[in-house]
C-alpha atoms as a PDB file:
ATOM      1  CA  UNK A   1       3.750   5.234   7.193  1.00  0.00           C
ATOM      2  CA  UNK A   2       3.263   6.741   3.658  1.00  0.00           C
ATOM      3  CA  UNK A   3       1.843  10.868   4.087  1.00  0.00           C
ATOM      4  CA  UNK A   4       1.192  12.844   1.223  1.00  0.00           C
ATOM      5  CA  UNK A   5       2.265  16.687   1.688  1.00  0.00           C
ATOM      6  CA  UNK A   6       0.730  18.917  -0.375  1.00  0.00           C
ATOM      7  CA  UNK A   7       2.190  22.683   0.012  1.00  0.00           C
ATOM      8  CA  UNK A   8       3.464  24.777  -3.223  1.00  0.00           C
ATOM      9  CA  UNK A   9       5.530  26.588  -1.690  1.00  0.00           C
ATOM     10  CA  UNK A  10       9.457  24.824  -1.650  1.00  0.00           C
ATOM     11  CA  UNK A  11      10.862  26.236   1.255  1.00  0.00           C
ATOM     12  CA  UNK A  12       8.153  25.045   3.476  1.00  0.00           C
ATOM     13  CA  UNK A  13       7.548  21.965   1.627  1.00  0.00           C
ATOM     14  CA  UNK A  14      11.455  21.237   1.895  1.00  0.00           C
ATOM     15  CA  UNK A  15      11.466  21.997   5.869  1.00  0.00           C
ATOM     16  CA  UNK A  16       8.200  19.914   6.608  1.00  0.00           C
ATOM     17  CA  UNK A  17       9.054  16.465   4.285  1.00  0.00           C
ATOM     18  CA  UNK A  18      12.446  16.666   6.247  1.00  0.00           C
ATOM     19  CA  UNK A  19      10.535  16.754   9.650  1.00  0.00           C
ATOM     20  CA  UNK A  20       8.132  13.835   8.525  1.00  0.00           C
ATOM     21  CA  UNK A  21      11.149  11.342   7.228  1.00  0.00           C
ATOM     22  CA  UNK A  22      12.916  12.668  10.227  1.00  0.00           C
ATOM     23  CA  UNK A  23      10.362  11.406  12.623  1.00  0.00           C
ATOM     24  CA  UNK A  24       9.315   7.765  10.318  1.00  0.00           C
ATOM     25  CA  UNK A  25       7.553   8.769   8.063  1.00  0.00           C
ATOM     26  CA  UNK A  26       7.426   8.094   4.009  1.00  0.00           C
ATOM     27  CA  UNK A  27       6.642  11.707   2.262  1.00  0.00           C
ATOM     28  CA  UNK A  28       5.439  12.249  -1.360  1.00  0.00           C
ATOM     29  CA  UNK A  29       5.275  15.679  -2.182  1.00  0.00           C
ATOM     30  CA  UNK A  30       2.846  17.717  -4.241  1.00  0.00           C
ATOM     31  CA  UNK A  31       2.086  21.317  -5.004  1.00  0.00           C
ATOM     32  CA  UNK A  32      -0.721  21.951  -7.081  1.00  0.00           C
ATOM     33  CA  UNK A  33      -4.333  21.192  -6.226  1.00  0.00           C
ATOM     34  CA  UNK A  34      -5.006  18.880  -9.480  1.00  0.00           C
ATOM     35  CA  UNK A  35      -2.345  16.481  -8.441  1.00  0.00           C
ATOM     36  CA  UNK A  36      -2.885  16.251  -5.055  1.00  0.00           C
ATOM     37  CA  UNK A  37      -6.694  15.649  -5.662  1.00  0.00           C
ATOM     38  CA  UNK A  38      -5.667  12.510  -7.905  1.00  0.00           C
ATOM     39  CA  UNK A  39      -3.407  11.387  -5.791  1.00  0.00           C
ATOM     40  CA  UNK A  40      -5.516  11.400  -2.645  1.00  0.00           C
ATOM     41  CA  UNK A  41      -8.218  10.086  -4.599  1.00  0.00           C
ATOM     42  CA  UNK A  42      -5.866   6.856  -5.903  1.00  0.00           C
ATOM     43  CA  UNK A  43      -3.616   6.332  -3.227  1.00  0.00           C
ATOM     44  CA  UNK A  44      -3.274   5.036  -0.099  1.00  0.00           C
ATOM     45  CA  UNK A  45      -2.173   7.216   2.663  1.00  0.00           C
ATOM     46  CA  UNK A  46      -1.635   7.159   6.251  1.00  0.00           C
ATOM     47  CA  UNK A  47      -2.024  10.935   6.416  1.00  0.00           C
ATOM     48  CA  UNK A  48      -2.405  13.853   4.054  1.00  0.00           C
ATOM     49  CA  UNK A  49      -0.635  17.295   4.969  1.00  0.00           C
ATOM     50  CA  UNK A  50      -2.825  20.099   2.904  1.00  0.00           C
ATOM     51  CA  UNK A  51      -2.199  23.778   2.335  1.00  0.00           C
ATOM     52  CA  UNK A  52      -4.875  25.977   1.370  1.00  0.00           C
ATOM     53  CA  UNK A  53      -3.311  28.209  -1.108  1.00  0.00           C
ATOM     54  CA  UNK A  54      -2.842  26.248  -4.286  1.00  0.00           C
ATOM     55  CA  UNK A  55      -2.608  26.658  -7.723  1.00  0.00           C
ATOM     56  CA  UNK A  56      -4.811  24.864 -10.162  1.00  0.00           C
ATOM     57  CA  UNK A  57      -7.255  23.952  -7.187  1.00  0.00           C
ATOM     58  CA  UNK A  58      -7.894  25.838  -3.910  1.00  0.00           C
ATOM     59  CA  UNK A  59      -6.995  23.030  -1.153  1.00  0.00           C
ATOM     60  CA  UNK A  60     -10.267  23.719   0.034  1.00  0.00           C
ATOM     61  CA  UNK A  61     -11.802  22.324  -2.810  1.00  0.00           C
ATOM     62  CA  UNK A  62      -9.632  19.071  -2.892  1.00  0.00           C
ATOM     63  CA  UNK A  63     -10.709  18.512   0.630  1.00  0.00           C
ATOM     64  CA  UNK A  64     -14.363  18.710  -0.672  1.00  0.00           C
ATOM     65  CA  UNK A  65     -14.096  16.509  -3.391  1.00  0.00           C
ATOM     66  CA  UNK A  66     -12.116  13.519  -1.577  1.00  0.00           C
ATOM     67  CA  UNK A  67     -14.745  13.674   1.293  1.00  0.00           C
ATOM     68  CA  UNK A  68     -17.662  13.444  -1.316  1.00  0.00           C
ATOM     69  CA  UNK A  69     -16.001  10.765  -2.580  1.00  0.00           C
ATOM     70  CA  UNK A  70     -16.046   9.178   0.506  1.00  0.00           C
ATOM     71  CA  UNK A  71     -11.772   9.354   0.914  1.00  0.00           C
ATOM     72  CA  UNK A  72     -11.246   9.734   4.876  1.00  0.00           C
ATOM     73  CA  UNK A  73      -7.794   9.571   5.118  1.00  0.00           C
ATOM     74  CA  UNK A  74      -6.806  11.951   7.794  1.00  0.00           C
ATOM     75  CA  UNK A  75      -6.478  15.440   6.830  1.00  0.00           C
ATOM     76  CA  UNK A  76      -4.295  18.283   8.556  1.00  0.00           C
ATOM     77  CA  UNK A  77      -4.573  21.545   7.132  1.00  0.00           C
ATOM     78  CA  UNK A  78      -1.579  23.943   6.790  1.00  0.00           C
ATOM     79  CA  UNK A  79      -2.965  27.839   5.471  1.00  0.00           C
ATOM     80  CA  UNK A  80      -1.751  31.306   6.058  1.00  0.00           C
ATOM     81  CA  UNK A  81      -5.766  32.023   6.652  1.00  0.00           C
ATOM     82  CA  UNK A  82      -5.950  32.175  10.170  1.00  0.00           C
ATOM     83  CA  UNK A  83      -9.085  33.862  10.952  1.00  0.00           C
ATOM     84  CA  UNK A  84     -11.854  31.686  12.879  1.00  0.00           C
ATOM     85  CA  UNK A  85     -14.292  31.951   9.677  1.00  0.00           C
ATOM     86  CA  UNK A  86     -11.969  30.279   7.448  1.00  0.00           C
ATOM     87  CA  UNK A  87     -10.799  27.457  10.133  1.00  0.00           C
ATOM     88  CA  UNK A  88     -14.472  26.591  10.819  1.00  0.00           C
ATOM     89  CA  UNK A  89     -15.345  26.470   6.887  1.00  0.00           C
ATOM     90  CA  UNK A  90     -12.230  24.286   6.581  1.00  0.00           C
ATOM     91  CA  UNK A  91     -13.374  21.533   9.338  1.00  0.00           C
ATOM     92  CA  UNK A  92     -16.290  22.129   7.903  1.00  0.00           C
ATOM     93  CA  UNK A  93     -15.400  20.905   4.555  1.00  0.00           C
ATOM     94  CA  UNK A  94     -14.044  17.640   6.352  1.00  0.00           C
ATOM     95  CA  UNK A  95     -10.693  18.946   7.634  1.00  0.00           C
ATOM     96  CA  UNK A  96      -9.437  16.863  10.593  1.00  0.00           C
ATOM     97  CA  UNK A  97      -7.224  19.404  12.258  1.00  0.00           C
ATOM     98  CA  UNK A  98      -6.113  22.977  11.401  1.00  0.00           C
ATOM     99  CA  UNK A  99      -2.267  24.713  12.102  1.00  0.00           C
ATOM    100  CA  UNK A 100      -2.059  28.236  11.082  1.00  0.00           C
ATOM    101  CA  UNK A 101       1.044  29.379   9.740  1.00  0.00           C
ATOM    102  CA  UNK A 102       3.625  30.094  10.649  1.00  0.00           C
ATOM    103  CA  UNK A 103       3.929  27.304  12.933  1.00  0.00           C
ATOM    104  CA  UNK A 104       6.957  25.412  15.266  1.00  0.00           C
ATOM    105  CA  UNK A 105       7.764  22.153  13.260  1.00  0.00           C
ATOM    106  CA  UNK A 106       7.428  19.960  17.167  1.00  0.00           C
ATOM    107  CA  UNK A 107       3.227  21.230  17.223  1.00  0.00           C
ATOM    108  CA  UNK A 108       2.979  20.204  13.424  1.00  0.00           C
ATOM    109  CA  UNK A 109       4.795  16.680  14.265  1.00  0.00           C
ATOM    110  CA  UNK A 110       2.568  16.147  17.302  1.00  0.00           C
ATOM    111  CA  UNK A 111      -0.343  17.273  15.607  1.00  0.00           C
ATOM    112  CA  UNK A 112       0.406  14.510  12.784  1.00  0.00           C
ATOM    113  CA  UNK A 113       1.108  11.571  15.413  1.00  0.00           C
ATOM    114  CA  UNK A 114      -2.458  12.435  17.070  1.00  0.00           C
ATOM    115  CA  UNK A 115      -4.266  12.085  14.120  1.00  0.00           C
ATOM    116  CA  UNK A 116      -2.344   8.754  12.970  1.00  0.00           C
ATOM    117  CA  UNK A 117      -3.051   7.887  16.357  1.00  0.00           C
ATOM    118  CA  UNK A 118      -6.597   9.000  16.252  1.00  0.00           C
ATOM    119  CA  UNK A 119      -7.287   7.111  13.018  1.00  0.00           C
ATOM    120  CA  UNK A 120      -5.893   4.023  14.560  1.00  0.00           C
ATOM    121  CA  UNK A 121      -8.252   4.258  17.269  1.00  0.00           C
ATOM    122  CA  UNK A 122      -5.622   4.818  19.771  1.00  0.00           C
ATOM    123  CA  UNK A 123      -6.146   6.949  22.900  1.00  0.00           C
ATOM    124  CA  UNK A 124      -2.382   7.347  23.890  1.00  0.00           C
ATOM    125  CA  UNK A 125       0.936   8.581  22.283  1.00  0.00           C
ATOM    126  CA  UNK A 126       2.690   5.574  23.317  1.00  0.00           C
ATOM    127  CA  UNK A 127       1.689   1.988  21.937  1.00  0.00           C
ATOM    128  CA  UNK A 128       1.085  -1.545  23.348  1.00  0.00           C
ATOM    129  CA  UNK A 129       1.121  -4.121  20.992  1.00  0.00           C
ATOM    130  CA  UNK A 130       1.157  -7.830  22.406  1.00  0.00           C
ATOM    131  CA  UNK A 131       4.704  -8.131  23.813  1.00  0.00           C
ATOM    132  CA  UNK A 132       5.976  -4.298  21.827  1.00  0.00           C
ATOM    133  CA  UNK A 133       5.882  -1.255  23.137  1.00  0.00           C
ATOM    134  CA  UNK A 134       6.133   1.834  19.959  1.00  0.00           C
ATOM    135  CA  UNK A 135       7.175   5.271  21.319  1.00  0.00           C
ATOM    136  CA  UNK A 136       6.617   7.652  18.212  1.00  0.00           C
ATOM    137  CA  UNK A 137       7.995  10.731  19.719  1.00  0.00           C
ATOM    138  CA  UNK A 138      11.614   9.009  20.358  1.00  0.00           C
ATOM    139  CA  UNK A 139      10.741   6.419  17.553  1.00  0.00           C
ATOM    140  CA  UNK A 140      11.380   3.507  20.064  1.00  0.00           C
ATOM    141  CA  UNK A 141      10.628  -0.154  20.200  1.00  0.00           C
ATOM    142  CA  UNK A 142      10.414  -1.810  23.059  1.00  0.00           C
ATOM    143  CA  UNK A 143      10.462  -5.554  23.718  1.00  0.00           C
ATOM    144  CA  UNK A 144       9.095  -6.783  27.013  1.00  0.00           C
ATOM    145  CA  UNK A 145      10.235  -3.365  28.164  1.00  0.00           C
ATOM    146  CA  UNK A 146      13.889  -3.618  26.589  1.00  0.00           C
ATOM    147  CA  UNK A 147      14.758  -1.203  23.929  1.00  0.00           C
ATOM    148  CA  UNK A 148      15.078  -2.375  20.667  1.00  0.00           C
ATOM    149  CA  UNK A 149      17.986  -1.397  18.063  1.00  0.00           C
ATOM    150  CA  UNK A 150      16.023  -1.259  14.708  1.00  0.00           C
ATOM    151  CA  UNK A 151      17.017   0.154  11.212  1.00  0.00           C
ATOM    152  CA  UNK A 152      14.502   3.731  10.208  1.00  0.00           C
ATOM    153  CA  UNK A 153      12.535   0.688   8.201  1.00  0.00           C
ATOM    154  CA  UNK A 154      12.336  -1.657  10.628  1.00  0.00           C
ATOM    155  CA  UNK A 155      10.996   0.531  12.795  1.00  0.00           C
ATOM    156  CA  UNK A 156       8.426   2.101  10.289  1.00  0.00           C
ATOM    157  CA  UNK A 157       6.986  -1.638   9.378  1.00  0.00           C
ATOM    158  CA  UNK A 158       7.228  -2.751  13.483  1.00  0.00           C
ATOM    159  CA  UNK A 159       5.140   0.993  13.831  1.00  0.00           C
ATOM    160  CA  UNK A 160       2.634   0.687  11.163  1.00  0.00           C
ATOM    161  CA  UNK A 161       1.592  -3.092  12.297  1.00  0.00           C
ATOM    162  CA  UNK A 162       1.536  -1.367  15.652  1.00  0.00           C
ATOM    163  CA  UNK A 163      -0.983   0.837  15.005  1.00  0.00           C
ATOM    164  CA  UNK A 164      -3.032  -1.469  13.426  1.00  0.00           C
ATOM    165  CA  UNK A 165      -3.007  -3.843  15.931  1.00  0.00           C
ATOM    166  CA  UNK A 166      -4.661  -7.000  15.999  1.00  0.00           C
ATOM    167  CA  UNK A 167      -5.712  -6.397  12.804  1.00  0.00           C
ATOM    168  CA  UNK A 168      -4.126  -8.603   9.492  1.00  0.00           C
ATOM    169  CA  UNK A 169      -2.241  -5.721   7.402  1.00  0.00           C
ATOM    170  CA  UNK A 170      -1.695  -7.174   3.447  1.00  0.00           C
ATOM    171  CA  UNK A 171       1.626  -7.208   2.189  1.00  0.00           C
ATOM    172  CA  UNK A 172       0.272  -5.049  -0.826  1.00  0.00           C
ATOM    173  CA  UNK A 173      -0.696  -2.014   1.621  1.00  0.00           C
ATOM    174  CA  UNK A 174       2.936  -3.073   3.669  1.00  0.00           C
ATOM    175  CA  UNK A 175       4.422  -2.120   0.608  1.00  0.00           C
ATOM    176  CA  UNK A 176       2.946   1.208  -0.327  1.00  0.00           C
ATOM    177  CA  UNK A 177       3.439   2.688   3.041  1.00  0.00           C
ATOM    178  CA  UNK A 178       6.927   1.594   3.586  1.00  0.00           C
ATOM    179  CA  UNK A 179       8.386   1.931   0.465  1.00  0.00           C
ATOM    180  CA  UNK A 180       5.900   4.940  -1.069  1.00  0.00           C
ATOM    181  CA  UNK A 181       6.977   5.273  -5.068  1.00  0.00           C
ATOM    182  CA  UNK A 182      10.385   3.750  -4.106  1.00  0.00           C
ATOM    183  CA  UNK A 183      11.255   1.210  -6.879  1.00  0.00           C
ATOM    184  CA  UNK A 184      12.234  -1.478  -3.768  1.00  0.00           C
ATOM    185  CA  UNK A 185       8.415  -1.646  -3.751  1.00  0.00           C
ATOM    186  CA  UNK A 186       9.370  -6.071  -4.069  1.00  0.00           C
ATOM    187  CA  UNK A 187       7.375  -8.701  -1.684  1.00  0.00           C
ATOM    188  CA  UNK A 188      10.437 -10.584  -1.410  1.00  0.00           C
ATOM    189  CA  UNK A 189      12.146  -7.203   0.147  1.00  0.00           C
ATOM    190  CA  UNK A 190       8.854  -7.353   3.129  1.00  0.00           C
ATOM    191  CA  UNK A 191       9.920 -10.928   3.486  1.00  0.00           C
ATOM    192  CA  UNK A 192      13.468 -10.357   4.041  1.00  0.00           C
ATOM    193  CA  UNK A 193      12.548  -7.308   6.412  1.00  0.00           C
ATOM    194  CA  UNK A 194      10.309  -9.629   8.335  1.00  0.00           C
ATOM    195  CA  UNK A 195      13.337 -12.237   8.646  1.00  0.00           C
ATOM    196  CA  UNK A 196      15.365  -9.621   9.972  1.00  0.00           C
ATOM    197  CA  UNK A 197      12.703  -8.281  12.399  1.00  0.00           C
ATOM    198  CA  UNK A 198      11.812 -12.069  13.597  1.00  0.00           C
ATOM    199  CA  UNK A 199      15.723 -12.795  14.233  1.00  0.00           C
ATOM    200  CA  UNK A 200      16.070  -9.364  16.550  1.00  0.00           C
ATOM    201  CA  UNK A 201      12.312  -9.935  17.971  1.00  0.00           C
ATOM    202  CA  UNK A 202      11.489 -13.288  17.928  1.00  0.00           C
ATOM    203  CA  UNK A 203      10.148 -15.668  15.866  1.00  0.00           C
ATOM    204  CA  UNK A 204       6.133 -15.009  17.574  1.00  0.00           C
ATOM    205  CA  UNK A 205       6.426 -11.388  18.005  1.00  0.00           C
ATOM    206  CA  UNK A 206       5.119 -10.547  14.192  1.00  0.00           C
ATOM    207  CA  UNK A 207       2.266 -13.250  13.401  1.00  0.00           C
ATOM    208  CA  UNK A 208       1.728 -14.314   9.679  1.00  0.00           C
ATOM    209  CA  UNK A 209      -1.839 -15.080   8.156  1.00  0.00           C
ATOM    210  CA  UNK A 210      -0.955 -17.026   4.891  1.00  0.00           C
ATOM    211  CA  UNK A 211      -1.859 -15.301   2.054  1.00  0.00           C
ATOM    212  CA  UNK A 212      -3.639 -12.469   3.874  1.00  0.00           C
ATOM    213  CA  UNK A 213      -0.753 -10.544   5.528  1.00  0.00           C
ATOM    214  CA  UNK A 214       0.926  -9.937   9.203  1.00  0.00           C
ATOM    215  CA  UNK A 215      -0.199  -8.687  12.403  1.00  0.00           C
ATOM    216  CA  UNK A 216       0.877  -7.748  15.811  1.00  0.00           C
ATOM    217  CA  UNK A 217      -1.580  -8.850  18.949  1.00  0.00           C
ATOM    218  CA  UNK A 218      -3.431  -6.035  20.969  1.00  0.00           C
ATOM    219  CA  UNK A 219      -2.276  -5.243  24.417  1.00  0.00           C
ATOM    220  CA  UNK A 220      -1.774  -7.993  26.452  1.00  0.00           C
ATOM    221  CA  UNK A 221      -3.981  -8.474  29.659  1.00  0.00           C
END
């Protein structure tokens, strides 16, 4: 899944993209508030990691002018402001969760899966998906109960479907939040990756809709 860090300072932007690819994730990294307004405003994100403290545009200010623009990608503030004024004003201004800093890099990690979770409409840190079980805190799939051996991608595209299960996910929005600005950003890459999957998985486990995309079932009765 494709999150969008926004933080101008290096050595904490450095530590947190590391924690985020370590634990699935695809991180694009910004740090000034002009960018990261445009590019929350054009792209399509998963989750967006915002500090307050930013030059060219307070992050308070970006957070305003995505939500009056009707953006509600999930939002996770990161500020050194950590007085109960400035946390309310920040939910306030549409923020999804607040972490203080200086934080513990596990609270920021679990804070991110929640809201991923929370956006999916899932109640639960661990996933059921038709026959697949997802584990994002040990970044485990699980067929029929078995654990699964899959690549970091593999396991981001089986994750992603997960938590959009049941629904048909387009190979266009596949793309951007596997492959972020990679330059493998190719359909015929997704097709090969869904080969692959289908050949360790199954040929039924990961459904195609023709010209509309793939899905993975709900939970099974």
């Amino acid at each position: 899944m494709r999150v969008l860090l926004v933080e101008d300072d290096p050595r904490i932007a450095d530590a947190v993209a590391d924690a985020l690819r370590g634990a699935g994730f695809v991180v694009e990294v910004v740090t000034d508030g002009e960018e990261a307004w445009f590019r929350g405003d054009t792209g399509d994100y998963a989750l967006i990691v915002l500090d307050l403290g930013l030059p060219g545009m307070d992050g308070l200010a970006v957070l305003k002018r995505w939500r009056a623009a009707q953006r509600h990608t999930p939002v996770l503030v990161l500020t050194a402001r950590g007085t109960w004024a400035e946390r309310v004003e920040g939910i306030d201004a549409g923020a999804d969760d607040y972490l203080p800093k200086p934080f513990r890099m596990e609270e920021l990690l679990a804070r991110v899966r929640a809201l991923v979770r929370r956006a999916g409409g899932l109640g639960t840190a661990v996933i059921e998906a038709g026959r697949l079980t997802v584990d994002p805190r040990q970044m485990r799939v699980s067929l029929d109960g078995a654990p699964q051996a899959l690549s970091p991608l593999e396991y981001r595209f089986v994750a992603y479907l997960a938590h959009r299960r049941g629904c048909v996910v387009p190979a266009g929005e596949l793309i951007e939040q596997l492959y972020g600005d990679d330059d493998a950003r190719d359909p015929n890459a997704l097709e090969a990756l869904v080969m692959r999957l289908r050949r360790k998985l199954g040929p039924d486990v990961i459904e195609t809709r023709r010209g509309f995309g793939y899905l993975v079932p709900g939970p099974t009765a």
